[in-house]
C-alpha atoms as a PDB file:
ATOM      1  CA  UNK A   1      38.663  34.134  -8.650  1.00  0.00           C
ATOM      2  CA  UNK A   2      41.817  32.688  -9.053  1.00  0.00           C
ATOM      3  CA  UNK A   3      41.877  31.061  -5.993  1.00  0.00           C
ATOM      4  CA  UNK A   4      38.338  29.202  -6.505  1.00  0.00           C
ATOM      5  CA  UNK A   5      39.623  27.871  -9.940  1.00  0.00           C
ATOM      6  CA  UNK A   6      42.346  26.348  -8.411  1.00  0.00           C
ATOM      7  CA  UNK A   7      40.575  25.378  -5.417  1.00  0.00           C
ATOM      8  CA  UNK A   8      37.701  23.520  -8.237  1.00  0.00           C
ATOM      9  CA  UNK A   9      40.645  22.484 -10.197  1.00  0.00           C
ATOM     10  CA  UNK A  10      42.243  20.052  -6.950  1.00  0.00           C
ATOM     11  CA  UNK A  11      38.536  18.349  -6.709  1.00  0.00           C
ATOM     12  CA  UNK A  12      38.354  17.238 -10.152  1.00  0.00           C
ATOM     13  CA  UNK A  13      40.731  14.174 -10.489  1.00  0.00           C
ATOM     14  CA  UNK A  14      39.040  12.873  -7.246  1.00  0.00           C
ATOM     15  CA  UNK A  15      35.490  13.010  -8.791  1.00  0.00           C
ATOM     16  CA  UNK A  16      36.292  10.234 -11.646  1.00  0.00           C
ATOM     17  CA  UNK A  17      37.790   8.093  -8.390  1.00  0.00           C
ATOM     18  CA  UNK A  18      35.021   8.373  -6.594  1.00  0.00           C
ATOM     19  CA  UNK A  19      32.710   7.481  -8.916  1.00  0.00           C
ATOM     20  CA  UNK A  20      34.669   3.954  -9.539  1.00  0.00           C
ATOM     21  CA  UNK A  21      34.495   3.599  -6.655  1.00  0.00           C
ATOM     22  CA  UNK A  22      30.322   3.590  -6.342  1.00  0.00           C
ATOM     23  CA  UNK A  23      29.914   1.662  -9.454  1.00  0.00           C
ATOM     24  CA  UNK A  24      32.353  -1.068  -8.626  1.00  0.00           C
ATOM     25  CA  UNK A  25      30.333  -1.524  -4.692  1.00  0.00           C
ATOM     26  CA  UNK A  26      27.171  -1.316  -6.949  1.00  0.00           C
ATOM     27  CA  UNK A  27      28.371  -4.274  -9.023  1.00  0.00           C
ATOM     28  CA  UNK A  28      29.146  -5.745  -5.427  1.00  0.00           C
ATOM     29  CA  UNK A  29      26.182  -5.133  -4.403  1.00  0.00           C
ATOM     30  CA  UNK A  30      24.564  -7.009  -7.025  1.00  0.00           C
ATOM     31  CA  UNK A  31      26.500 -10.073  -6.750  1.00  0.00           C
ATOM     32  CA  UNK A  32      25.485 -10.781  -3.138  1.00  0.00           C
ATOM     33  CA  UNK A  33      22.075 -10.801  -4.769  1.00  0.00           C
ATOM     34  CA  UNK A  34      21.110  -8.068  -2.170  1.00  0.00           C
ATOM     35  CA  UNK A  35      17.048  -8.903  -2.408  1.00  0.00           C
ATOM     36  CA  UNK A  36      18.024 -13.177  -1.226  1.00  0.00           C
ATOM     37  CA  UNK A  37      20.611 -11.497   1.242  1.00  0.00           C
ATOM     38  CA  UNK A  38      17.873  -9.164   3.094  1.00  0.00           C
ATOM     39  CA  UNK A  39      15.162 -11.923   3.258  1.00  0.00           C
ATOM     40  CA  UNK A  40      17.507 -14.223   5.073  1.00  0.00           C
ATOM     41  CA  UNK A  41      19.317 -11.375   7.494  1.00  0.00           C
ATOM     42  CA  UNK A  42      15.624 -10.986   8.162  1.00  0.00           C
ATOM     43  CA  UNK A  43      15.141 -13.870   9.209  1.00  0.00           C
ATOM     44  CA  UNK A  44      17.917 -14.460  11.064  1.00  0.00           C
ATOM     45  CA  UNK A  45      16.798 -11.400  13.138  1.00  0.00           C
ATOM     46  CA  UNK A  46      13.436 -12.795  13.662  1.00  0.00           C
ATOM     47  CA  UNK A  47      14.634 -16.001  14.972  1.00  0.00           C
ATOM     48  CA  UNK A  48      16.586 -13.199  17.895  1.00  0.00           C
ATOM     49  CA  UNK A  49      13.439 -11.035  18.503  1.00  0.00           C
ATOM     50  CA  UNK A  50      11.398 -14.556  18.450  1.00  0.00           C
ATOM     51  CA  UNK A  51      12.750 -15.202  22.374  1.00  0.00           C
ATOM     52  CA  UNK A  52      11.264 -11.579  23.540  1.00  0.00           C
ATOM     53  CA  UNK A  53      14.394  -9.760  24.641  1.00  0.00           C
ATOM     54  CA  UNK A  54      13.750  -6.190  25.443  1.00  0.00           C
ATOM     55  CA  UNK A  55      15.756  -3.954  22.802  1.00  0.00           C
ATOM     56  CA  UNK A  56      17.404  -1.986  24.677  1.00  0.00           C
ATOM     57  CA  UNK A  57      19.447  -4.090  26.562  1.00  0.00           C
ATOM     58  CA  UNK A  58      20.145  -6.357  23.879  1.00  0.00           C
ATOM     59  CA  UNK A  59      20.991  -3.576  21.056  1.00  0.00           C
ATOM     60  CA  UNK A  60      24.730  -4.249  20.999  1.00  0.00           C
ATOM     61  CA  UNK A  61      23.968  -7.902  20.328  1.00  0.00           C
ATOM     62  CA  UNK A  62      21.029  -7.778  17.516  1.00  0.00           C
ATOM     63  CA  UNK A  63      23.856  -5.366  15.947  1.00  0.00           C
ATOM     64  CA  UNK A  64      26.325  -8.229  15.803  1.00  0.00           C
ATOM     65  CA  UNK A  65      23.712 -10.669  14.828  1.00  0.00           C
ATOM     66  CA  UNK A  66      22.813  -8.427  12.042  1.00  0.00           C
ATOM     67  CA  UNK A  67      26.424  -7.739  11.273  1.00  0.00           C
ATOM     68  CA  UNK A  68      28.160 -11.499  11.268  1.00  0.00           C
ATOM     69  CA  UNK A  69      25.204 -12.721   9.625  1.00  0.00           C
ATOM     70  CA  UNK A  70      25.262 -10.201   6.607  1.00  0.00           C
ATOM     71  CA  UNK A  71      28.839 -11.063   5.817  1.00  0.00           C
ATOM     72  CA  UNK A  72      28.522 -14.572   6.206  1.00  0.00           C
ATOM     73  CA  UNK A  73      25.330 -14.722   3.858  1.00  0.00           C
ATOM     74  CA  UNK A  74      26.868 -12.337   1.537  1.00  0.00           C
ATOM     75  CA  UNK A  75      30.254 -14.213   1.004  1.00  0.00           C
ATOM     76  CA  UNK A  76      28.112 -17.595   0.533  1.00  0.00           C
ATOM     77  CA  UNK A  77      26.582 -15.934  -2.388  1.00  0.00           C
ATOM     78  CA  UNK A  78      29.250 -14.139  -4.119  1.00  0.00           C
ATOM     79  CA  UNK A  79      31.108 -17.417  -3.763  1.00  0.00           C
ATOM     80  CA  UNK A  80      27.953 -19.324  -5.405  1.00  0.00           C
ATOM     81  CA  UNK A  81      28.413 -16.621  -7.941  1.00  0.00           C
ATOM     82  CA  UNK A  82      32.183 -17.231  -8.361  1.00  0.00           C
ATOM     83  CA  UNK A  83      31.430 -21.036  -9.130  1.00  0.00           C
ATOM     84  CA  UNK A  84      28.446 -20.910 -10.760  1.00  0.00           C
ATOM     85  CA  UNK A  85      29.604 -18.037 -13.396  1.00  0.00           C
ATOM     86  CA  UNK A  86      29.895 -21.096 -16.445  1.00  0.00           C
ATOM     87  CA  UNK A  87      26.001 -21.542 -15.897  1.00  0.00           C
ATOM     88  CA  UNK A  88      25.297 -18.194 -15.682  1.00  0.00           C
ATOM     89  CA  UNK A  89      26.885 -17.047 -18.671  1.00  0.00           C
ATOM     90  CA  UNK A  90      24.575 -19.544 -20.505  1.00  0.00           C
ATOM     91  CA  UNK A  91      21.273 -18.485 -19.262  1.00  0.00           C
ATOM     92  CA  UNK A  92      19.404 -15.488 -20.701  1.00  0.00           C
ATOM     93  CA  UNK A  93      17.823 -14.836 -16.909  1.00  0.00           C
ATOM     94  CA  UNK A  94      21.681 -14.630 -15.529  1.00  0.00           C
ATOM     95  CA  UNK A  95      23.994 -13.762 -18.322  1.00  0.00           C
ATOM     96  CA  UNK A  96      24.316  -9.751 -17.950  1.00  0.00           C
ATOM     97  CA  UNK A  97      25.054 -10.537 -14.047  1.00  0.00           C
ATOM     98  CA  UNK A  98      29.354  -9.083 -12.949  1.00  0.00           C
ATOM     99  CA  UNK A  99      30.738 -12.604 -13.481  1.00  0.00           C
ATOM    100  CA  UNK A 100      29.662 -13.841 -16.892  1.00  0.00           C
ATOM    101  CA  UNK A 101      29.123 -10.281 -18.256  1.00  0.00           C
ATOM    102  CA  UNK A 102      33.059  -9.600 -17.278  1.00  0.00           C
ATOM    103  CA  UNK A 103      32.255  -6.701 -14.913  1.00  0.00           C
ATOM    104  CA  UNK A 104      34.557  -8.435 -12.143  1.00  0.00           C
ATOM    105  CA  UNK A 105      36.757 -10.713 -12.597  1.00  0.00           C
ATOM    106  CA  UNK A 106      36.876 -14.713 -11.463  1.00  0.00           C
ATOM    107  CA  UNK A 107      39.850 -13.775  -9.232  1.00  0.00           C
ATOM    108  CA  UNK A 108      38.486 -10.704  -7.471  1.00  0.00           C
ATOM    109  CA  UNK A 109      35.200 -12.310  -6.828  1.00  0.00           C
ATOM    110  CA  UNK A 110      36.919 -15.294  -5.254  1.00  0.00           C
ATOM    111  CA  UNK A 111      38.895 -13.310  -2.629  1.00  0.00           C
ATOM    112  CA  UNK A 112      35.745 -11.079  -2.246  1.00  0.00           C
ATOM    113  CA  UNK A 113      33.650 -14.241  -1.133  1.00  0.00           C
ATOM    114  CA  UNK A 114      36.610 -15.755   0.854  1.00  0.00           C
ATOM    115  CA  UNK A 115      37.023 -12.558   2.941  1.00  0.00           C
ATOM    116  CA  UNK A 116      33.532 -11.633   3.258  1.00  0.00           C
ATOM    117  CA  UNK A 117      32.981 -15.778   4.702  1.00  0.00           C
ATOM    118  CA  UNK A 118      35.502 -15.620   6.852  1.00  0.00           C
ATOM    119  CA  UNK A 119      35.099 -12.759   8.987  1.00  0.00           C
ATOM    120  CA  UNK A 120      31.143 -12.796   9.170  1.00  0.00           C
ATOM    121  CA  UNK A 121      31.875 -16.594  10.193  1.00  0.00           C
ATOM    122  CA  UNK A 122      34.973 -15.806  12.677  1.00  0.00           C
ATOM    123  CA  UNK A 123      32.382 -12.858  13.661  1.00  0.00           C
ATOM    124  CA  UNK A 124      29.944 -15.301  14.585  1.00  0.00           C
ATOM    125  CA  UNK A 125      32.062 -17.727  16.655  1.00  0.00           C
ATOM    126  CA  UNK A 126      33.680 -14.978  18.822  1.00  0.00           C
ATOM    127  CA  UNK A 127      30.104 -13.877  19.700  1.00  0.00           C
ATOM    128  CA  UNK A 128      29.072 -17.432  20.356  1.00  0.00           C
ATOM    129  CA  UNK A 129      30.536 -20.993  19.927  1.00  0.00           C
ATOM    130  CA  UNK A 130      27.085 -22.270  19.053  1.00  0.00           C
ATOM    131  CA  UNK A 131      25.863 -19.751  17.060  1.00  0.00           C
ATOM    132  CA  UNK A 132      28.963 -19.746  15.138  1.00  0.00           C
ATOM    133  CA  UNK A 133      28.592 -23.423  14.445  1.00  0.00           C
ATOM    134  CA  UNK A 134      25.149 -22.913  12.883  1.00  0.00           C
ATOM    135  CA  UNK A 135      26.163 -20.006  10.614  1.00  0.00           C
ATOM    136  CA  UNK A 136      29.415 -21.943   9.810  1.00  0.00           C
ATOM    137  CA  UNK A 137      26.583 -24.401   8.686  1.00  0.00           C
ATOM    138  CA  UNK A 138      24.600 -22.822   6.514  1.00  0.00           C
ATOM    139  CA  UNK A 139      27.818 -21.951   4.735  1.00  0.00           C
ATOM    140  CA  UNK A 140      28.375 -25.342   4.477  1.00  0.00           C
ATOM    141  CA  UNK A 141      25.544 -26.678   2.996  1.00  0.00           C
ATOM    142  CA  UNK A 142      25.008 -23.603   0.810  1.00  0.00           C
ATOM    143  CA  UNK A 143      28.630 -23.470  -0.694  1.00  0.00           C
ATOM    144  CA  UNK A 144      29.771 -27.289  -0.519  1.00  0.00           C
ATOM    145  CA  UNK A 145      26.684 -29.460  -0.736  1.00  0.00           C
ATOM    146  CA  UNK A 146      24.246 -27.259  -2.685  1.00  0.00           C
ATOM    147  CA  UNK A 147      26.600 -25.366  -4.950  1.00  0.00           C
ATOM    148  CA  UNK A 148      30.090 -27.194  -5.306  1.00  0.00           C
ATOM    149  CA  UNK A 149      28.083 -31.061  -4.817  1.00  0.00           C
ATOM    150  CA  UNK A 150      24.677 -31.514  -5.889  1.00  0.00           C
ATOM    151  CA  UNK A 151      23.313 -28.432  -7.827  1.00  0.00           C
ATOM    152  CA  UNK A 152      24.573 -30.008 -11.309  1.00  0.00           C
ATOM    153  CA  UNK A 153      24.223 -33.700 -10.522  1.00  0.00           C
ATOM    154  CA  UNK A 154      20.464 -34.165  -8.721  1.00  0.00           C
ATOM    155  CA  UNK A 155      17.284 -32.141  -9.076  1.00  0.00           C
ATOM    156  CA  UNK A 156      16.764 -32.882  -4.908  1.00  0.00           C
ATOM    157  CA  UNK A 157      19.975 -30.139  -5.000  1.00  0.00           C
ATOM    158  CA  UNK A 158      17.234 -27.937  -3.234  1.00  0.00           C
ATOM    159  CA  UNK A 159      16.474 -29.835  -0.225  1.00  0.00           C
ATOM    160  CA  UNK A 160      19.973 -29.078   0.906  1.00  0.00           C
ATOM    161  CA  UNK A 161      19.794 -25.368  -0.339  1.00  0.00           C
ATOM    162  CA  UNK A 162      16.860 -25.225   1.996  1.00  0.00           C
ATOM    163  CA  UNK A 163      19.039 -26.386   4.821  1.00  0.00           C
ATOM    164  CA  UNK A 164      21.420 -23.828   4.624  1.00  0.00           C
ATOM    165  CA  UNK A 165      18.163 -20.936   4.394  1.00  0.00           C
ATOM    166  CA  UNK A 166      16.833 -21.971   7.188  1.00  0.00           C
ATOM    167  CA  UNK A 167      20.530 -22.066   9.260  1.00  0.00           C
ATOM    168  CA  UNK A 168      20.445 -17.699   9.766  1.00  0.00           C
ATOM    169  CA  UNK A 169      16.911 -18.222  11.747  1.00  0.00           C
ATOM    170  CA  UNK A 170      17.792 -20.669  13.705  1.00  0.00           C
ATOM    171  CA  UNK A 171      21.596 -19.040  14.473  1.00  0.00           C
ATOM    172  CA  UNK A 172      19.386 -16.184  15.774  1.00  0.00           C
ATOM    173  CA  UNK A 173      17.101 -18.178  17.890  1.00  0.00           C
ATOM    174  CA  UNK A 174      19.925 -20.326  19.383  1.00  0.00           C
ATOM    175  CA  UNK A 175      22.162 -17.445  20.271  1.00  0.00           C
ATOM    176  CA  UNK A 176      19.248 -15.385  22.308  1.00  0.00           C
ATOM    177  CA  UNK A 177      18.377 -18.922  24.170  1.00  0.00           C
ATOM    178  CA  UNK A 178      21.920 -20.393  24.603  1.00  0.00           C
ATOM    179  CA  UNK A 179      20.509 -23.629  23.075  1.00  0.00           C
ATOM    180  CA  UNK A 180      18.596 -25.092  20.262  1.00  0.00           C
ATOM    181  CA  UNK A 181      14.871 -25.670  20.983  1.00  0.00           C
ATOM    182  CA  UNK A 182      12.323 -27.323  19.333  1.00  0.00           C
ATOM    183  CA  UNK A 183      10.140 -23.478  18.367  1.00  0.00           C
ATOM    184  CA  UNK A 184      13.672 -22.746  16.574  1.00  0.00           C
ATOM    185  CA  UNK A 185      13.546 -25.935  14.714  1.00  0.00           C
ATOM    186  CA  UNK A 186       9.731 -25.501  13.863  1.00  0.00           C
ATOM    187  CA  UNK A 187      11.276 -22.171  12.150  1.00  0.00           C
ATOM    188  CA  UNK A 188      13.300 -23.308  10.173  1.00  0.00           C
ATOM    189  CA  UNK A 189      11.359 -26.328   9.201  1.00  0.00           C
ATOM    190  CA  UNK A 190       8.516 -24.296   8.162  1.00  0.00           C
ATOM    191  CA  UNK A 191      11.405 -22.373   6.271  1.00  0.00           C
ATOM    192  CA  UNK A 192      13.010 -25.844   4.515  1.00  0.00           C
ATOM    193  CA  UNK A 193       9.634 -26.806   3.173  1.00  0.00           C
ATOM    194  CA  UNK A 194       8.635 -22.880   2.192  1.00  0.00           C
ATOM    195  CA  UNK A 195      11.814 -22.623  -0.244  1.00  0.00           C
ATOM    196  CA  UNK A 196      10.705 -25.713  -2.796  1.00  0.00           C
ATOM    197  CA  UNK A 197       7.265 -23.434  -3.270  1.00  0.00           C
ATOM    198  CA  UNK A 198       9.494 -20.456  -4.035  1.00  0.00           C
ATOM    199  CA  UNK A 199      12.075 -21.942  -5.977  1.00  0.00           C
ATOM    200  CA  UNK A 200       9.921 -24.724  -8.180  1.00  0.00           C
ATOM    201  CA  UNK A 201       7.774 -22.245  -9.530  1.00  0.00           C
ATOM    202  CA  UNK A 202      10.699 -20.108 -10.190  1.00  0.00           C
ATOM    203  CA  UNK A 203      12.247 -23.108 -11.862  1.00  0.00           C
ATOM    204  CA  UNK A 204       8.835 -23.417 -13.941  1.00  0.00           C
ATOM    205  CA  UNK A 205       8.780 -19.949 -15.173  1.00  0.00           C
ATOM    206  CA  UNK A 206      12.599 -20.560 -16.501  1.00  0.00           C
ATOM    207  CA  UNK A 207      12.439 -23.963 -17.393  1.00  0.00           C
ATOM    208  CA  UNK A 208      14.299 -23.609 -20.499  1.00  0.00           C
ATOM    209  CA  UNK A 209      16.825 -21.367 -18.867  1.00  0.00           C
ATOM    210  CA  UNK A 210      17.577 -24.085 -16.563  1.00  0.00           C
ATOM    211  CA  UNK A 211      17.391 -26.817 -19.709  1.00  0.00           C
ATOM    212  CA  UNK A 212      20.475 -24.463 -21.433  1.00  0.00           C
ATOM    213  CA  UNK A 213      22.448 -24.451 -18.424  1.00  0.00           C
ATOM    214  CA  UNK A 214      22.364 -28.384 -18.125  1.00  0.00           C
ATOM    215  CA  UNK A 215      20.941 -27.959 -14.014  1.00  0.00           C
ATOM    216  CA  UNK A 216      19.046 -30.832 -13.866  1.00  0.00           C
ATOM    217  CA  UNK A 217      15.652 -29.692 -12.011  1.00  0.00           C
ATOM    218  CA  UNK A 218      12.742 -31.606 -10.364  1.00  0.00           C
ATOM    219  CA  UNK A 219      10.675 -29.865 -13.405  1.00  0.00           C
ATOM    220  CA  UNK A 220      13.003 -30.853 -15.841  1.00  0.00           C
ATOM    221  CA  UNK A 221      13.511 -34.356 -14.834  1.00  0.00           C
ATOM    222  CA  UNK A 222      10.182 -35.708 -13.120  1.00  0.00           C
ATOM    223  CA  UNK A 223       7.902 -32.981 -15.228  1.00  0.00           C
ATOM    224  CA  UNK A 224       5.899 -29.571 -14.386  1.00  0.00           C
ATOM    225  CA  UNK A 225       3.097 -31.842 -12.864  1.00  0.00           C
ATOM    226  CA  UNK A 226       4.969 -33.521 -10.523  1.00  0.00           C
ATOM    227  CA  UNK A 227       6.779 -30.484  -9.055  1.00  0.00           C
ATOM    228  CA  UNK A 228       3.191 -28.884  -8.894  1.00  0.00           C
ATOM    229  CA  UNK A 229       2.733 -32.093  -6.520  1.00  0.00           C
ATOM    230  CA  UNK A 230       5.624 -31.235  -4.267  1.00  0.00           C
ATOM    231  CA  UNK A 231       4.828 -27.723  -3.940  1.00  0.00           C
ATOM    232  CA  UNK A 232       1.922 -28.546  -2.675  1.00  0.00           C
ATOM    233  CA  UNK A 233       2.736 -31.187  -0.203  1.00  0.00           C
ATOM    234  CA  UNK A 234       5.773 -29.056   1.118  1.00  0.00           C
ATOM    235  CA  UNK A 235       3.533 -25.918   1.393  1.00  0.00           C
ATOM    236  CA  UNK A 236       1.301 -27.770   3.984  1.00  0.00           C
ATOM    237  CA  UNK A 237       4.232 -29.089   5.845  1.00  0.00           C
ATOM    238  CA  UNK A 238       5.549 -25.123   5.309  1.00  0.00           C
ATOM    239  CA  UNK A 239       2.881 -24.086   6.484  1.00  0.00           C
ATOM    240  CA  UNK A 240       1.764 -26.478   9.601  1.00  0.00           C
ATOM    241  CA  UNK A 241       5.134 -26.147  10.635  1.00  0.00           C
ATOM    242  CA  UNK A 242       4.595 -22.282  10.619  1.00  0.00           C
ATOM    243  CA  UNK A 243       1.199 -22.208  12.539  1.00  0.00           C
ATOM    244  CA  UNK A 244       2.098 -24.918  15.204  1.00  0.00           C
ATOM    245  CA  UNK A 245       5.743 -22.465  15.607  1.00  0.00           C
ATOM    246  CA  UNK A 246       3.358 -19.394  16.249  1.00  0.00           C
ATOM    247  CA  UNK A 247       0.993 -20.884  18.585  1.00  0.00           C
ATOM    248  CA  UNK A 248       3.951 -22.338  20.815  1.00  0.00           C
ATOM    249  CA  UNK A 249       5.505 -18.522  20.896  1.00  0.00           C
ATOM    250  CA  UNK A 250       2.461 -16.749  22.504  1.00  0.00           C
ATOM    251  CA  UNK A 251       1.213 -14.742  19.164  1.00  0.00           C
ATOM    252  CA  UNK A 252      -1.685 -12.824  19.851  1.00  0.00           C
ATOM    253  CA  UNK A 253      -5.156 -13.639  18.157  1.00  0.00           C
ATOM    254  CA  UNK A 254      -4.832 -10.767  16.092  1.00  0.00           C
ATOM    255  CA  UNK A 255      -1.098 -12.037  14.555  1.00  0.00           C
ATOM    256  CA  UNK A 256      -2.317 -16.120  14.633  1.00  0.00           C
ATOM    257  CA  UNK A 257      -5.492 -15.047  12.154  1.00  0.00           C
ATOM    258  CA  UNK A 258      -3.368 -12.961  10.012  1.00  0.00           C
ATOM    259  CA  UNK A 259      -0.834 -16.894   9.929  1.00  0.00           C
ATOM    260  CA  UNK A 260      -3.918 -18.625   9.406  1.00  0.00           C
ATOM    261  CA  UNK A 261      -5.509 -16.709   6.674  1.00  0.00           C
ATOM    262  CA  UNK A 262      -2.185 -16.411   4.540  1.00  0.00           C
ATOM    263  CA  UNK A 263      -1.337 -20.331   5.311  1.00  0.00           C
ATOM    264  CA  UNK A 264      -4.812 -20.999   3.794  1.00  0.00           C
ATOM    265  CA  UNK A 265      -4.247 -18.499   0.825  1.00  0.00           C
ATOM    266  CA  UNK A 266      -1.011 -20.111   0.362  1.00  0.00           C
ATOM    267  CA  UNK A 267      -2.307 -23.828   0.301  1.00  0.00           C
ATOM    268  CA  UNK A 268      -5.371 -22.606  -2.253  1.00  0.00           C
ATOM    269  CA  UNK A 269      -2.958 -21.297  -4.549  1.00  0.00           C
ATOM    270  CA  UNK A 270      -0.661 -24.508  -3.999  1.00  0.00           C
ATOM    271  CA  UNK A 271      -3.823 -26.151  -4.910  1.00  0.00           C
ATOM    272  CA  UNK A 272      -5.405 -24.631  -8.016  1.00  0.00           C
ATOM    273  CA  UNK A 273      -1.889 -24.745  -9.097  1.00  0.00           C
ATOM    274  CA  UNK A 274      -1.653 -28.427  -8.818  1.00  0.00           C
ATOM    275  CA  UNK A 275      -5.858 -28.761 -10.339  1.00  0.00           C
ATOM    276  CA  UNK A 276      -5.868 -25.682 -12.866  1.00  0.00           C
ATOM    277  CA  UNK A 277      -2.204 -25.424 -14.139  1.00  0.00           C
ATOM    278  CA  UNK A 278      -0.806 -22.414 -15.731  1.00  0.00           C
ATOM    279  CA  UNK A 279       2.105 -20.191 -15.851  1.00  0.00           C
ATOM    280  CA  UNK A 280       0.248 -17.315 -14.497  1.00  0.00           C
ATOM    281  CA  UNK A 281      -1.090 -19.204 -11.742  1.00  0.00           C
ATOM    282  CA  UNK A 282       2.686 -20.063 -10.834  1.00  0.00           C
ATOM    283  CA  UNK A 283       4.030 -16.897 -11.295  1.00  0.00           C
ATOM    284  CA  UNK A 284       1.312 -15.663  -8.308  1.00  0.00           C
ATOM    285  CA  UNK A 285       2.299 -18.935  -6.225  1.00  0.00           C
ATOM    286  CA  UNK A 286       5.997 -17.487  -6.206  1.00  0.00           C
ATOM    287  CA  UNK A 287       5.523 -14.266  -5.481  1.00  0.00           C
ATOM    288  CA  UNK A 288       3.233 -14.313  -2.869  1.00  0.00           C
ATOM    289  CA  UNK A 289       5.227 -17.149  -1.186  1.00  0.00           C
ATOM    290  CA  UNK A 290       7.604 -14.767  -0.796  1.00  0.00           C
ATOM    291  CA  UNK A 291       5.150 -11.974   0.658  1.00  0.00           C
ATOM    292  CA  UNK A 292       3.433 -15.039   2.971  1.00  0.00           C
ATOM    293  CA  UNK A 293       7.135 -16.133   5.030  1.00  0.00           C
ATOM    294  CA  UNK A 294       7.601 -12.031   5.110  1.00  0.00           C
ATOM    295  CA  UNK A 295       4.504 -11.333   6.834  1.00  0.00           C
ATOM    296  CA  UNK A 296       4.428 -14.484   8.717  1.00  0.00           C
ATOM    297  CA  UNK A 297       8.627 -13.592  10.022  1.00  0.00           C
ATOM    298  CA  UNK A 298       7.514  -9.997  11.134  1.00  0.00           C
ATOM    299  CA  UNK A 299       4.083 -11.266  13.093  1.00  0.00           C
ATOM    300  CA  UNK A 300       6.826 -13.830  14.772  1.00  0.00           C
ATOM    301  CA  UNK A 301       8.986 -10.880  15.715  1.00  0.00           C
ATOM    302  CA  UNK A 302       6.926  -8.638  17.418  1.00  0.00           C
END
């Protein structure tokens, strides 16, 4: 009995360690914004499977893809995090989030972004000059001209931010080719002109969020009617750019109707949002954007 006291009595300092440890990689979790981190590693995967390399002869490399890419996209964001933590701290949407809420500090994010950045980038370039080049990219235009340049002086801040979502499908793509092609750039296109649909009406629906933090928006500057406008028009190019992408790869019948019957559903309800305006309407237009470039990226895979 003795014994197993004792024994019992070793393991209990380590328990309180261990579970610091799991909340603090939960709070790091949370600032790579883990559900915007998946949907673009996803991607970036797609644009690999999009060439048709068998699996298992390319495991070791979808691996690294998946790998280089993760850190790279995750060190963009906690780094968008770490500069962005004024406005977040303002906005009732963003507030409770590590940075503003004092959970981790300015310092420790910093060097968390930096290190995660540099060796999902350095990653990438020792797998592939090219590839590295493009993921080095979307870091740019992510970090320096969305975040550090343009998010607080111009509402067109998101043109740029679609740049750099679009970079992970394309750094896919390109690496299982060797070279950029024009499919790859129909990707990411369609991608560019997908993320004003999901981020306008996300803009909408915290409008005054948005107004607090002093970001000027296209909703706050040109008015809710006028982004309705340019969700629509960049939904059809989104969407064009999507089907035309899908027809050039091969997809089956089966996978092109699916394209073509979610691309329609997606330009109705970019319609009727633009004709019979409301926040509900909006709120659907953003969420099943989101469940229209999922669908669409797995067809594309397989």
């Amino acid at each position: 009995m003795k014994e197993r006291r004792s024994h019992r009595s070793a393991e209990q300092p380590h328990r309180p360690a261990i579970l610091a440890m799991f909340a603090r990689l939960r709070l790091y979790w949370s600032l790579i914004k883990s559900m915007q981190t998946t949907l673009l590693l996803i991607t970036g995967m797609v644009g690999y499977l999009s060439v048709g390399h068998e699996l298992a002869g390319h495991a070791r490399e979808l691996w690294s893809v998946a790998g280089s890419l993760f850190l790279a996209i995750s060190g963009s964001t906690v780094l968008n995090m770490w500069y962005d933590r004024d406005i977040d701290a303002r906005m009732v949407r963003t507030c409770w989030r590590p940075l503003p809420s004092g959970s981790i500090s300015p310092t420790e994010a910093f060097f968390l972004g930096t290190l995660l950045t540099v060796v999902g980038v350095g990653w990438a370039l020792l797998l592939d000059p090219l590839y590295g080049w493009i993921v080095f990219g979307g870091f740019f235009f992510d970090v320096v001209v969305y975040t550090l340049w343009l998010k607080r002086r111009s509402p067109w801040s998101i043109a740029w931010g679609g740049v750099s979502g679009a970079m992970p499908l394309l750094a896919g793509r390109t690496l299982a080719l060797g070279h950029i092609d024009a499919i790859g750039l129909l990707l990411a296109a369609a991608i560019i002109f997908w993320i004003p649909t999901h981020i306008l009406t996300f803009a909408m629906r915290y409008a005054d969020d948005y107004a607090r933090a002093g970001i000027p928006t296209i909703p706050g500057v040109y008015g809710f009617r006028f982004a309705r406008a340019v969700i629509a028009i960049s939904s059809v190019v989104a969407a064009s750019a999507m089907i035309v992408a899908a027809w050039g790869l091969g997809v089956t019948v089966g996978g092109m109707s699916v394209i073509l019957v979610l691309s329609a559903a997606l330009l109705l309800l970019a319609l009727t949002s633009v004709l019979r305006p409301s926040q509900k309407r909006n709120f659907l237009l953003f969420k099943f954007a989101s469940v229209y470039m999922l669908i669409s990226m797995i067809i594309i895979a397989f």
